[in-house]
Protein backbone atom coordinates (compact mmCIF):
# COMPACT_ATOMS: atom_id res chain seq x y z
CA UNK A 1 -21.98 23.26 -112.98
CA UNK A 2 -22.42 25.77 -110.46
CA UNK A 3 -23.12 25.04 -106.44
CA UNK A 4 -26.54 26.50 -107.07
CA UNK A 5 -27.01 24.30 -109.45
CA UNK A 6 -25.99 21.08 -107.97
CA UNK A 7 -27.51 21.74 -104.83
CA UNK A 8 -30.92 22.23 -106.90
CA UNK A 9 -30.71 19.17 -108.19
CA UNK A 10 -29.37 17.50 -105.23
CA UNK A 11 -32.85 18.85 -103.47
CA UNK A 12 -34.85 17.95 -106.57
CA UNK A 13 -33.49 14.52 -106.65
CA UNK A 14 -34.47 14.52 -102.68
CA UNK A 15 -37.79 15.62 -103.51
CA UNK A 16 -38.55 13.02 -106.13
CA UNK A 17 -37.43 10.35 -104.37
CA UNK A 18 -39.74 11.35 -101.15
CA UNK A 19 -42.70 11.89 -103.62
CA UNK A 20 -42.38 9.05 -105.32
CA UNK A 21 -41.69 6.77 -102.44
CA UNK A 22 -44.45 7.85 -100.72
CA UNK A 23 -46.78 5.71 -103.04
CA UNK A 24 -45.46 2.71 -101.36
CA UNK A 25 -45.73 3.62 -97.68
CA UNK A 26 -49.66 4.30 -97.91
CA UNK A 27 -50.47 1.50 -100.33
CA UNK A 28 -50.76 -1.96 -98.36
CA UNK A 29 -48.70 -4.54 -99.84
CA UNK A 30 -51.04 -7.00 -101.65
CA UNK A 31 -49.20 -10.55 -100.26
CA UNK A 32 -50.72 -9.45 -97.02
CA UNK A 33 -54.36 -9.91 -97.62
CA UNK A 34 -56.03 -13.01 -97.84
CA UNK A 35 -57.44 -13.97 -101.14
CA UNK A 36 -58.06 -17.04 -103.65
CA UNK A 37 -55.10 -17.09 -106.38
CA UNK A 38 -57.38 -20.05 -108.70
CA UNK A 39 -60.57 -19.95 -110.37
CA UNK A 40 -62.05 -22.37 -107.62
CA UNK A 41 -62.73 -22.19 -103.57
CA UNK A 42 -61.53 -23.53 -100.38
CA UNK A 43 -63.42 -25.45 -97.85
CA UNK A 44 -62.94 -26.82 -94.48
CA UNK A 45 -64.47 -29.31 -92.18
CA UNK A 46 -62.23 -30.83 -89.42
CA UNK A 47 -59.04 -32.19 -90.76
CA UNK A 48 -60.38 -32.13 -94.22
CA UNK A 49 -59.33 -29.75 -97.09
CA UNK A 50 -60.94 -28.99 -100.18
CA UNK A 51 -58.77 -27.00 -102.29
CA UNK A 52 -59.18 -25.03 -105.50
CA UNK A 53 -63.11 -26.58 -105.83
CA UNK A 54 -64.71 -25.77 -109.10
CA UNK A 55 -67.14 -27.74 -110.96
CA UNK A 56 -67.11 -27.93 -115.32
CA UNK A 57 -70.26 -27.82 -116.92
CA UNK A 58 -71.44 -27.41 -120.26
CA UNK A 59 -74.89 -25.92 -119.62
CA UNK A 60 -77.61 -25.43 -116.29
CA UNK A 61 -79.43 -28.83 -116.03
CA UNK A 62 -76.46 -31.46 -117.42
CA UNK A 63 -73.93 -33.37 -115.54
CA UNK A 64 -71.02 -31.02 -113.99
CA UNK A 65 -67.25 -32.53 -113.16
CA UNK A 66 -65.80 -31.79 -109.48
CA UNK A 67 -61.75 -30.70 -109.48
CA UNK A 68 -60.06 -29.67 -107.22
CA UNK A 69 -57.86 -31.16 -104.59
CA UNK A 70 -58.59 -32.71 -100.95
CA UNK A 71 -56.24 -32.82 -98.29
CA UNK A 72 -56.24 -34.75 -94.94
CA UNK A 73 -54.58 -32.82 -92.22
CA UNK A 74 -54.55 -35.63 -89.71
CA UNK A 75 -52.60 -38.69 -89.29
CA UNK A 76 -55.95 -41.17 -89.10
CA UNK A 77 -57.01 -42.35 -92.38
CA UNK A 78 -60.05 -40.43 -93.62
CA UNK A 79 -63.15 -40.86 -96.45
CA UNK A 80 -64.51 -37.65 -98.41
CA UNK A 81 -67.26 -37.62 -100.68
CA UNK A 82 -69.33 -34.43 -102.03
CA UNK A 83 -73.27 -33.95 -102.65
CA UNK A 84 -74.77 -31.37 -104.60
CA UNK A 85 -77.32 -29.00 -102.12
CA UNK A 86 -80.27 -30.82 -104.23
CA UNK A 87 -78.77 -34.08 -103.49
CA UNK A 88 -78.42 -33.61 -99.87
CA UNK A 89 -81.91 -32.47 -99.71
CA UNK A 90 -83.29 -35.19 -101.22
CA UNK A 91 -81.22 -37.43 -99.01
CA UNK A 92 -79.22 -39.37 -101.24
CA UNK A 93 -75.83 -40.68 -100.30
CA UNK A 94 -72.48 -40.09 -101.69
CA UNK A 95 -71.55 -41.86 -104.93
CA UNK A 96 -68.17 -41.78 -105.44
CA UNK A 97 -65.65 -41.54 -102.41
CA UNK A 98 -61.97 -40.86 -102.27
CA UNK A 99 -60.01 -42.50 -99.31
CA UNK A 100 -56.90 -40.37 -98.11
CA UNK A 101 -54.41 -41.70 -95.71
CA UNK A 102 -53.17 -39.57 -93.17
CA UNK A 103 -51.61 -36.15 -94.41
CA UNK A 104 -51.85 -36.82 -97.90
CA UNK A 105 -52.82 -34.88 -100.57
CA UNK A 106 -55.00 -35.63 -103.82
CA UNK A 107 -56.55 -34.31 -107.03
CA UNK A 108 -60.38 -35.05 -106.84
CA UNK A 109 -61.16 -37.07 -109.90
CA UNK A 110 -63.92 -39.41 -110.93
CA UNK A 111 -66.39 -36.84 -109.13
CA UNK A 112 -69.58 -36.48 -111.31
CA UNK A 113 -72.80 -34.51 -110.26
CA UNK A 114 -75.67 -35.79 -113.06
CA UNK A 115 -77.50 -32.45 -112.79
CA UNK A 116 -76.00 -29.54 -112.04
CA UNK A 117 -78.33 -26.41 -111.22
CA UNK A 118 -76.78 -23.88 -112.09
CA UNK A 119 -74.94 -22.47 -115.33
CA UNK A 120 -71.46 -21.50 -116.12
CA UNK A 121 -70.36 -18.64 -115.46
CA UNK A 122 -72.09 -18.77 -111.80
CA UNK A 123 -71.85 -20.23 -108.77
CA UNK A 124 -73.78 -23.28 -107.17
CA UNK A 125 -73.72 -24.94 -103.65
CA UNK A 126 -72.07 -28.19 -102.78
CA UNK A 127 -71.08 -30.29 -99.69
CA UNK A 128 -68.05 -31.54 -98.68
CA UNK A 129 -69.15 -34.94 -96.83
CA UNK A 130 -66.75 -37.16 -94.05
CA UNK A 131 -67.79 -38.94 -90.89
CA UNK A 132 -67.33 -35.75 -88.83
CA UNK A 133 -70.32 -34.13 -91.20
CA UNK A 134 -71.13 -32.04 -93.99
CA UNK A 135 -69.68 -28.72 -94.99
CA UNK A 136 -71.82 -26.27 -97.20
CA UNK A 137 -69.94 -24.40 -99.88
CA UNK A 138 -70.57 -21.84 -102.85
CA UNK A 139 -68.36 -23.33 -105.85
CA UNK A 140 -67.77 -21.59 -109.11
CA UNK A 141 -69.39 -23.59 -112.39
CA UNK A 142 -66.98 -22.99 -115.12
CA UNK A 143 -67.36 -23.78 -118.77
CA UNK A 144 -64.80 -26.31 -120.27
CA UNK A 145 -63.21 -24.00 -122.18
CA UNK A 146 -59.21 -24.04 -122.30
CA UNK A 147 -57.54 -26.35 -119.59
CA UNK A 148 -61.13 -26.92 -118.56
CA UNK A 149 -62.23 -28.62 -121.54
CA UNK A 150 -60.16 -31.65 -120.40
CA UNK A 151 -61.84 -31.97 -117.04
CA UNK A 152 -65.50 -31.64 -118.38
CA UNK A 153 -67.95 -34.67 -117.65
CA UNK A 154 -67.18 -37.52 -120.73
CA UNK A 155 -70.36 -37.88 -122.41
């Protein structure tokens, strides 16, 4: 190989490698923007968590099942329960509650809405509820399809 020749491909080689890395330096890198990894949502009201909030449905109208996770992120003991928008609105209390001692974690389960308004596939509003309040949040309604098919309301 001649020094022409080397050097050309010494510079091409140079070239490619600039080009190519280029890519990188004006695309931002992905793990630095905030997003939701999981089908469902967060929500937060004080030192409560919810975490991954979806609800399974079959159809509009019919009972839907809350999952998810809640997490207290203080060291007092803490009660969480969770209302549809309709049921807040007609002022009906929490039915089932789930008692988390302080910074602990758990999987919501047990958490049935009779009627849920909307259909899979969308999204409807529920509330997180503690003694500090209530917490308004857009949840996705999934159908129990898949994984979800374990998790939908037992008839």
């Amino acid at each position: 190989m001649t020094r022409l020749h080397r050097a050309l491909a010494v510079t091409g080689a140079a070239a490619a490698t600039a080009a190519l890395s280029a890519c990188s330096f004006f695309s931002p890198v992905q793990t630095d923007n905030k997003y939701i990894p999981a089908d469902g949502v967060p929500v937060q009201l004080g030192v409560i968590a919810g975490r991954n909030l979806a609800i399974v449905a079959d159809a509009a109208g019919g009972p839907g099942a809350l999952t998810g996770a809640v997490l207290n992120q203080g060291d007092a003991e803490a009660v969480v329960g969770f209302l549809t928008r309709e049921e807040s609105e007609a002022g009906a209390s929490v039915n089932t509650r789930l008692s988390l001692g302080g910074r602990e974690s758990k999987p919501i389960s047990g958490v049935v809405f009779e009627k849920v308004t909307s259909a899979p596939g969308t999204m409807t509003d529920i509330y997180l509820v503690t003694t500090e309040g209530k917490q308004l949040v857009s949840v996705p309604v999934l159908a129990p399809h898949g994984f979800y098919e374990e998790l939908k309301p037992k008839a």
